[in-house]
PDB file of N, CA and C in Angstrom:
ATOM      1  N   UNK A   1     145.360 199.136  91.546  1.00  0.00           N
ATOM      2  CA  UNK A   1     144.764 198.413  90.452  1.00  0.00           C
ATOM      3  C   UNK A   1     143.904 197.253  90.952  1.00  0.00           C
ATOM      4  N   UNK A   2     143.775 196.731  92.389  1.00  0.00           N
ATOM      5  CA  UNK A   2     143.728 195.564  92.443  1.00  0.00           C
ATOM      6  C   UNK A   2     142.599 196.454  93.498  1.00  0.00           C
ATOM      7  N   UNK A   3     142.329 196.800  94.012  1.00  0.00           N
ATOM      8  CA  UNK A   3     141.044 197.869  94.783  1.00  0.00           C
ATOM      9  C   UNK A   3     140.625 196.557  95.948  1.00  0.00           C
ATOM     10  N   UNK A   4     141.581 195.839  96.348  1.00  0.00           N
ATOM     11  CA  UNK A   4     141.026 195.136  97.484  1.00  0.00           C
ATOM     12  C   UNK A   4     140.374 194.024  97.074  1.00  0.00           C
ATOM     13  N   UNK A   5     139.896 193.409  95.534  1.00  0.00           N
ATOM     14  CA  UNK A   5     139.300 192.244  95.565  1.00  0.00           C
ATOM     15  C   UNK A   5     140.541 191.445  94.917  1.00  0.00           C
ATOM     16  N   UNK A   6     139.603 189.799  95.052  1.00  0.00           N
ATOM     17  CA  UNK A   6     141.119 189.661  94.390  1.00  0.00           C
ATOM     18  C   UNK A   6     140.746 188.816  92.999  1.00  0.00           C
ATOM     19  N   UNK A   7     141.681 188.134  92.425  1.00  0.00           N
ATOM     20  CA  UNK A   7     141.866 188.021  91.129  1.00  0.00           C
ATOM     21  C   UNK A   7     140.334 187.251  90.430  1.00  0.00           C
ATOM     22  N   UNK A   8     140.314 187.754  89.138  1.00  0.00           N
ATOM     23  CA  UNK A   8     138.788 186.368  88.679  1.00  0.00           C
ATOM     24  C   UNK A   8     139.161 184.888  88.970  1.00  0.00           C
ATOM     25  N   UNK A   9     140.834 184.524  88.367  1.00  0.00           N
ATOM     26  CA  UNK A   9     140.945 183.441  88.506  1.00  0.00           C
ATOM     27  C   UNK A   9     141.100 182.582  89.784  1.00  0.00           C
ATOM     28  N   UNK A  10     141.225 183.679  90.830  1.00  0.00           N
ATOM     29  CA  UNK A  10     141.359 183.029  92.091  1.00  0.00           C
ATOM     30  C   UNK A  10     139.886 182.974  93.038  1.00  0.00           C
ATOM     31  N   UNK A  11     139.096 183.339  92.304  1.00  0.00           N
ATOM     32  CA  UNK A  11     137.429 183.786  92.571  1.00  0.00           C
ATOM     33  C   UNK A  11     137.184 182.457  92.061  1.00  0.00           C
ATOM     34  N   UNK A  12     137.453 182.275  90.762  1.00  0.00           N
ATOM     35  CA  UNK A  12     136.790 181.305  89.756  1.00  0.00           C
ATOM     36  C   UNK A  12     137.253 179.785  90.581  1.00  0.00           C
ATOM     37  N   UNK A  13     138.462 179.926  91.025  1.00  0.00           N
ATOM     38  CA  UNK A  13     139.104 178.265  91.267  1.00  0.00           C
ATOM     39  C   UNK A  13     138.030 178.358  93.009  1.00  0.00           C
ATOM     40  N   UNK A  14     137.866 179.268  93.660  1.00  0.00           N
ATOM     41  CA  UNK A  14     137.252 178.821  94.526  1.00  0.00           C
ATOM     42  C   UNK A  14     135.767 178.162  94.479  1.00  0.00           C
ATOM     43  N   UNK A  15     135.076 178.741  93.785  1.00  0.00           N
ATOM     44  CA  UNK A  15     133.756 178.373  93.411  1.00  0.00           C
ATOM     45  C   UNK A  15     133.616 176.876  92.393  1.00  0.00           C
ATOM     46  N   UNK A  16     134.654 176.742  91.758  1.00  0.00           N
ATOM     47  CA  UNK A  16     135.036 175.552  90.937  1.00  0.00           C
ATOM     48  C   UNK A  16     135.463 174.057  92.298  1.00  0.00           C
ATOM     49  N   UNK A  17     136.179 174.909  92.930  1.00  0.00           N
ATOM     50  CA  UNK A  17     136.240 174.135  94.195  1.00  0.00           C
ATOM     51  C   UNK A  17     134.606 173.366  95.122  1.00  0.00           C
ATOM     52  N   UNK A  18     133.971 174.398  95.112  1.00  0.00           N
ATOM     53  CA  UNK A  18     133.211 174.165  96.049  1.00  0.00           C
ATOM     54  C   UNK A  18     132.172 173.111  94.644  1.00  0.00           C
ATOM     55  N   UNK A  19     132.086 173.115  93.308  1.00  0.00           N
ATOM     56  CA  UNK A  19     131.472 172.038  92.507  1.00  0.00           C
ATOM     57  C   UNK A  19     132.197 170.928  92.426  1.00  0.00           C
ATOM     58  N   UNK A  20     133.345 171.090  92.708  1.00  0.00           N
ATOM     59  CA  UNK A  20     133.949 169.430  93.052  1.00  0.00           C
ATOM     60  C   UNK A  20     133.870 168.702  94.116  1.00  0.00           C
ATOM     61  N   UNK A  21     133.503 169.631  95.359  1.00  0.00           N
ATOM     62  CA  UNK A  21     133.664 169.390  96.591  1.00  0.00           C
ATOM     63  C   UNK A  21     132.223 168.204  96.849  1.00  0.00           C
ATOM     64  N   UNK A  22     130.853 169.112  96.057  1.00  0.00           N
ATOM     65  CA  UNK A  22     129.386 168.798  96.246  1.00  0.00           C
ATOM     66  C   UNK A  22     129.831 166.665  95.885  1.00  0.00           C
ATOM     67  N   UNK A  23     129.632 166.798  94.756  1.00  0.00           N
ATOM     68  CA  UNK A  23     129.616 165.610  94.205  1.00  0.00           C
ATOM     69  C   UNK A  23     130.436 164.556  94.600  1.00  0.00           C
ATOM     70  N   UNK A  24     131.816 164.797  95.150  1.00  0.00           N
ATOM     71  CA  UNK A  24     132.500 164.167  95.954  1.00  0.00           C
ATOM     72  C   UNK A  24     132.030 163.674  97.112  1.00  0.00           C
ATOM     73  N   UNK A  25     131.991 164.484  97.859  1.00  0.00           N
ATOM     74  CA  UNK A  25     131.186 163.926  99.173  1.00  0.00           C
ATOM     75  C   UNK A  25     130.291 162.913  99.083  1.00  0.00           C
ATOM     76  N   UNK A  26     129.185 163.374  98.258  1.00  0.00           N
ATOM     77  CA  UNK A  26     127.863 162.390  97.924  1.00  0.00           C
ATOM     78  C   UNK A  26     128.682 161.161  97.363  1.00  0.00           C
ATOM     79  N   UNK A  27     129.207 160.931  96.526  1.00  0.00           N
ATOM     80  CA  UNK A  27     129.952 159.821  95.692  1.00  0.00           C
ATOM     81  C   UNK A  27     130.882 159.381  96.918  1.00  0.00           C
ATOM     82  N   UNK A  28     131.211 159.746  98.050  1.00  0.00           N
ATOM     83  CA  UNK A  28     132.499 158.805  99.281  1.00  0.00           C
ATOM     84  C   UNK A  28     131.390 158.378  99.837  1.00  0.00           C
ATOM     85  N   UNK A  29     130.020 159.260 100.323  1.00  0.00           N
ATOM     86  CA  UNK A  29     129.119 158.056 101.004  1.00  0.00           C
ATOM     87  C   UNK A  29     128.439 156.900 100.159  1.00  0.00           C
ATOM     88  N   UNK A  30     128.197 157.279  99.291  1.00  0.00           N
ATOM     89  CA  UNK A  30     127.683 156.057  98.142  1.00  0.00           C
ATOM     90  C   UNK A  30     128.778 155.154  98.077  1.00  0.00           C
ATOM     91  N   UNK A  31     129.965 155.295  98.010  1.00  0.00           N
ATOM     92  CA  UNK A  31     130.725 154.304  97.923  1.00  0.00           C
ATOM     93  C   UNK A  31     130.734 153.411  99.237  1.00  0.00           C
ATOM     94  N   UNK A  32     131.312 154.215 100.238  1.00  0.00           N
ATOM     95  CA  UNK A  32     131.318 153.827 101.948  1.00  0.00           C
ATOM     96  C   UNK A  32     129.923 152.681 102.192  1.00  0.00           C
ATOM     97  N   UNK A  33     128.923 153.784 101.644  1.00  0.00           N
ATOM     98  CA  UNK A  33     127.755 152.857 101.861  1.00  0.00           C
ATOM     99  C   UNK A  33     127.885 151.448 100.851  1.00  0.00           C
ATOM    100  N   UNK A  34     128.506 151.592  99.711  1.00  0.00           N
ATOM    101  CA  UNK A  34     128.425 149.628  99.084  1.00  0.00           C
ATOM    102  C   UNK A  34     129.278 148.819  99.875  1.00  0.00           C
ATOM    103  N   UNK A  35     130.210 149.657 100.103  1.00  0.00           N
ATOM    104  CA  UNK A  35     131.370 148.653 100.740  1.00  0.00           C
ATOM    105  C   UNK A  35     130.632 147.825 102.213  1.00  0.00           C
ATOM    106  N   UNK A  36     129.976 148.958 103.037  1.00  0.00           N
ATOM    107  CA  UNK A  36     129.355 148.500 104.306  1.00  0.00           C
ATOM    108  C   UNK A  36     128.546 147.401 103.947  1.00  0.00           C
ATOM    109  N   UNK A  37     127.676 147.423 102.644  1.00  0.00           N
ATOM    110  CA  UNK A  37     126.653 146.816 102.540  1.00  0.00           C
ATOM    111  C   UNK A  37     127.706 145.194 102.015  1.00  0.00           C
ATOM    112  N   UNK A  38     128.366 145.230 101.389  1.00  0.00           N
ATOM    113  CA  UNK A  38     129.118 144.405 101.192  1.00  0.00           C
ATOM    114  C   UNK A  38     129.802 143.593 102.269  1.00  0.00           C
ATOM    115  N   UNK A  39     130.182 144.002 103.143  1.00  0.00           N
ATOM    116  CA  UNK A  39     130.872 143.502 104.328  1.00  0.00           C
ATOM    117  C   UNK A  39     129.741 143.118 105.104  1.00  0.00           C
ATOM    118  N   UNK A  40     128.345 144.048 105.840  1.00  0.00           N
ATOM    119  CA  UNK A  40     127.242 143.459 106.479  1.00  0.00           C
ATOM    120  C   UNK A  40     125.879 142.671 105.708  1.00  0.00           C
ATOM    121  N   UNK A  41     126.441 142.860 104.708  1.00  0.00           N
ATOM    122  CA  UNK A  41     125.476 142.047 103.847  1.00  0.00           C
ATOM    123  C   UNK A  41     124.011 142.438 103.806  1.00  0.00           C
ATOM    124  N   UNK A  42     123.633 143.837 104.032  1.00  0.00           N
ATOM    125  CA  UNK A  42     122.538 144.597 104.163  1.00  0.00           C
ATOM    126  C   UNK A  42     121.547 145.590 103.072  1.00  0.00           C
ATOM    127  N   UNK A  43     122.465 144.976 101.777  1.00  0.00           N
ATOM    128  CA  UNK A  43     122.031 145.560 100.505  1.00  0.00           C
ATOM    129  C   UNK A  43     120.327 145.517 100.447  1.00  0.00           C
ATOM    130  N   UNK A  44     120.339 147.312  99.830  1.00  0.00           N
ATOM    131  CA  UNK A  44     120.592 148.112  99.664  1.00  0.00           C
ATOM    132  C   UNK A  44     120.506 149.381 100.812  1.00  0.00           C
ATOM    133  N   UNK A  45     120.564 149.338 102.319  1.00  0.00           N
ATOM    134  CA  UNK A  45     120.379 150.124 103.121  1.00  0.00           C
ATOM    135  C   UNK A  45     121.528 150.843 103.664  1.00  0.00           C
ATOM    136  N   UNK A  46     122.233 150.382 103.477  1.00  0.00           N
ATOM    137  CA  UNK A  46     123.880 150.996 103.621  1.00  0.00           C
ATOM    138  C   UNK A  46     124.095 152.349 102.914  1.00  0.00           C
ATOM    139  N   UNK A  47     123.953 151.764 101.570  1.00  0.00           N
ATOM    140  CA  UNK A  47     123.926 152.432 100.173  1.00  0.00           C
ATOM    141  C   UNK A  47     122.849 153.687 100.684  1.00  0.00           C
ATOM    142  N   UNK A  48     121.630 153.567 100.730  1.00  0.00           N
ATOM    143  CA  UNK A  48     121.054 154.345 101.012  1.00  0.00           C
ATOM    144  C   UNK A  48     121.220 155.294 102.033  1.00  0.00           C
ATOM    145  N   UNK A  49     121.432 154.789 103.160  1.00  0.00           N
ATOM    146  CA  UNK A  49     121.640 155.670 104.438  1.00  0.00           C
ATOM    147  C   UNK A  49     123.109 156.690 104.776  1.00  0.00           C
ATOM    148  N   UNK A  50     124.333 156.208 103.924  1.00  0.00           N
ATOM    149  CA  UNK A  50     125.514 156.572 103.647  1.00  0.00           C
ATOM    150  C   UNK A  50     125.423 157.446 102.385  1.00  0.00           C
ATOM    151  N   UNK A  51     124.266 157.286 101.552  1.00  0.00           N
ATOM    152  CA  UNK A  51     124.257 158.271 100.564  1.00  0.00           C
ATOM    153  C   UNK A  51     123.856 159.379 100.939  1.00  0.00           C
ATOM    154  N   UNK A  52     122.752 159.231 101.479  1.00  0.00           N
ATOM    155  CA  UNK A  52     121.863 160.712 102.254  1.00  0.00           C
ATOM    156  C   UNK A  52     122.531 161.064 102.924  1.00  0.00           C
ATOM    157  N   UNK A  53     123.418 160.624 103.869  1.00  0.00           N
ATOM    158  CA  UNK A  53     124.196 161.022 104.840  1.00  0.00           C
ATOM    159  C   UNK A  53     125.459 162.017 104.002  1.00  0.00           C
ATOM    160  N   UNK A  54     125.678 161.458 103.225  1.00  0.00           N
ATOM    161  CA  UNK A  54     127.000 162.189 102.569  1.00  0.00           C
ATOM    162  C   UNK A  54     126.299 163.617 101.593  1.00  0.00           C
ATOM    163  N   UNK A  55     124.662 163.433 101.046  1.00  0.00           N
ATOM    164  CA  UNK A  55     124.143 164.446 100.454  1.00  0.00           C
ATOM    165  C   UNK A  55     124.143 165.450 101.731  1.00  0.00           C
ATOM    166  N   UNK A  56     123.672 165.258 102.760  1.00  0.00           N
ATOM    167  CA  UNK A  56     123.444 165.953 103.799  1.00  0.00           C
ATOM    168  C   UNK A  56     124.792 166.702 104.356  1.00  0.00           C
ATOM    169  N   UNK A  57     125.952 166.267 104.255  1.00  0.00           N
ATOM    170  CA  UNK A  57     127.004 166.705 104.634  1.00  0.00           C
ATOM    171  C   UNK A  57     127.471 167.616 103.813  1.00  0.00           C
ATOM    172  N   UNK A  58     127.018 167.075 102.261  1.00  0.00           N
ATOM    173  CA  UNK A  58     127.382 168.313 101.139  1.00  0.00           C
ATOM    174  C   UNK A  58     126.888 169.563 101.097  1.00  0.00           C
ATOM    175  N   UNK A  59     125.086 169.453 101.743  1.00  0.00           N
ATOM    176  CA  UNK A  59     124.577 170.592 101.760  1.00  0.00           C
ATOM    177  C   UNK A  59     125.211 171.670 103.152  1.00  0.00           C
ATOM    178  N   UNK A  60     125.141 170.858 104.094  1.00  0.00           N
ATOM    179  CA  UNK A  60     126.104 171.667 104.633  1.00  0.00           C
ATOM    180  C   UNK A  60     127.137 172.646 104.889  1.00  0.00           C
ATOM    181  N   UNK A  61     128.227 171.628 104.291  1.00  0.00           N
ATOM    182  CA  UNK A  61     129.476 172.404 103.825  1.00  0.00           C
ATOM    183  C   UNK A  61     129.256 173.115 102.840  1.00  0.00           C
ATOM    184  N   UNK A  62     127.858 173.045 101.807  1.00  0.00           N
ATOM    185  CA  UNK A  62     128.025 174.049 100.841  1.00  0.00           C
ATOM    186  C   UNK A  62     127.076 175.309 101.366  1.00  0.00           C
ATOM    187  N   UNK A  63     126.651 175.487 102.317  1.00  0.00           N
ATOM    188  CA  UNK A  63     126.049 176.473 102.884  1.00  0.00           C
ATOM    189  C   UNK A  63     126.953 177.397 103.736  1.00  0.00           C
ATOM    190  N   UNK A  64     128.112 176.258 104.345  1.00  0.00           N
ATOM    191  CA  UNK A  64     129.250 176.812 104.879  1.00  0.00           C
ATOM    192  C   UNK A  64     130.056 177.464 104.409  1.00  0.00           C
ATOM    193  N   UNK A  65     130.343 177.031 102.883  1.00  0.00           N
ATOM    194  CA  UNK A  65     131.476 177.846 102.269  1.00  0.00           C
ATOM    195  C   UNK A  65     131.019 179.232 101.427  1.00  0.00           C
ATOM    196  N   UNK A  66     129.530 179.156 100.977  1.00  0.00           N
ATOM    197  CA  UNK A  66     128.799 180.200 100.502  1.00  0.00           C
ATOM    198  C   UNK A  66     128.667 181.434 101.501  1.00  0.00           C
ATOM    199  N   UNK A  67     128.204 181.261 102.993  1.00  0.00           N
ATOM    200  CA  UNK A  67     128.811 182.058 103.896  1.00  0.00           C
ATOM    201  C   UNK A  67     129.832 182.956 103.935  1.00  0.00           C
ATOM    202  N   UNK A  68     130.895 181.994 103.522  1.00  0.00           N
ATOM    203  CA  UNK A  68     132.123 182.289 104.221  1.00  0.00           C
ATOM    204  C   UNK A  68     132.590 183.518 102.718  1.00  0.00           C
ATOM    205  N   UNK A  69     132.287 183.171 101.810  1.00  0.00           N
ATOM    206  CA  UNK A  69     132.769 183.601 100.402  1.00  0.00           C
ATOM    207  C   UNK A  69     131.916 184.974 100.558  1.00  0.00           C
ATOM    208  N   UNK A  70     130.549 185.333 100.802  1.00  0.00           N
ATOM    209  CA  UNK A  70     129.911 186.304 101.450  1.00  0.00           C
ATOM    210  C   UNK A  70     130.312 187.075 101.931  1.00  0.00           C
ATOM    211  N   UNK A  71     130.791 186.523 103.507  1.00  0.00           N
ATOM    212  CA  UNK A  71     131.525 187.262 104.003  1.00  0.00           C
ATOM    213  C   UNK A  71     132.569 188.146 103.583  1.00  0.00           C
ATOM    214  N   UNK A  72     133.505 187.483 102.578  1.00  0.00           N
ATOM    215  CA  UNK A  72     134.335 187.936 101.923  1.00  0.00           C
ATOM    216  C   UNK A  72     134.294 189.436 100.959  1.00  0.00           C
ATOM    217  N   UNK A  73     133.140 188.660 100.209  1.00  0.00           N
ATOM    218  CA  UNK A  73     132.722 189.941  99.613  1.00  0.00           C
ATOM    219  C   UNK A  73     132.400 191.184 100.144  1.00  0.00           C
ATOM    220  N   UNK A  74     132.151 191.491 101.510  1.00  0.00           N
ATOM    221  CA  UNK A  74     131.652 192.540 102.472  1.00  0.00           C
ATOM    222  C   UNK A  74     132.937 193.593 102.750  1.00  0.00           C
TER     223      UNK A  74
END
């Protein structure tokens, strides 16, 4: 019954995963980055450079896990 794939809902929570994952990331460097800017007193470049940095990490890992889910499907 189950022909080797596996459940919708366990399909669904992964991909639900990987939309919580995006925005998170970006939102820990935006944060990381006020706090830095707060402590070095460098407002707004912290903010900025910790944001991109954390967008950049999201695209990443979300290229990584799209891969990997790919793979899966094969």
């Amino acid at each position: 019954m189950n022909n080797g794939k596996s459940p919708l809902l366990f399909r669904a929570a992964k991909y639900t995963a990987v939309g919580f994952e995006f925005p998170t990331t970006v939102g820990a460097g935006l944060v990381l980055g006020y706090y830095a800017d707060q402590y070095l007193a460098t407002s707004p470049w912290m903010v900025l450079v910790m944001g991109l940095l954390g967008l950049a990490i999201a695209f990443y890992r979300l290229v990584l896990l799209l891969r990997h889910f790919s793979a899966e499907r094969k």
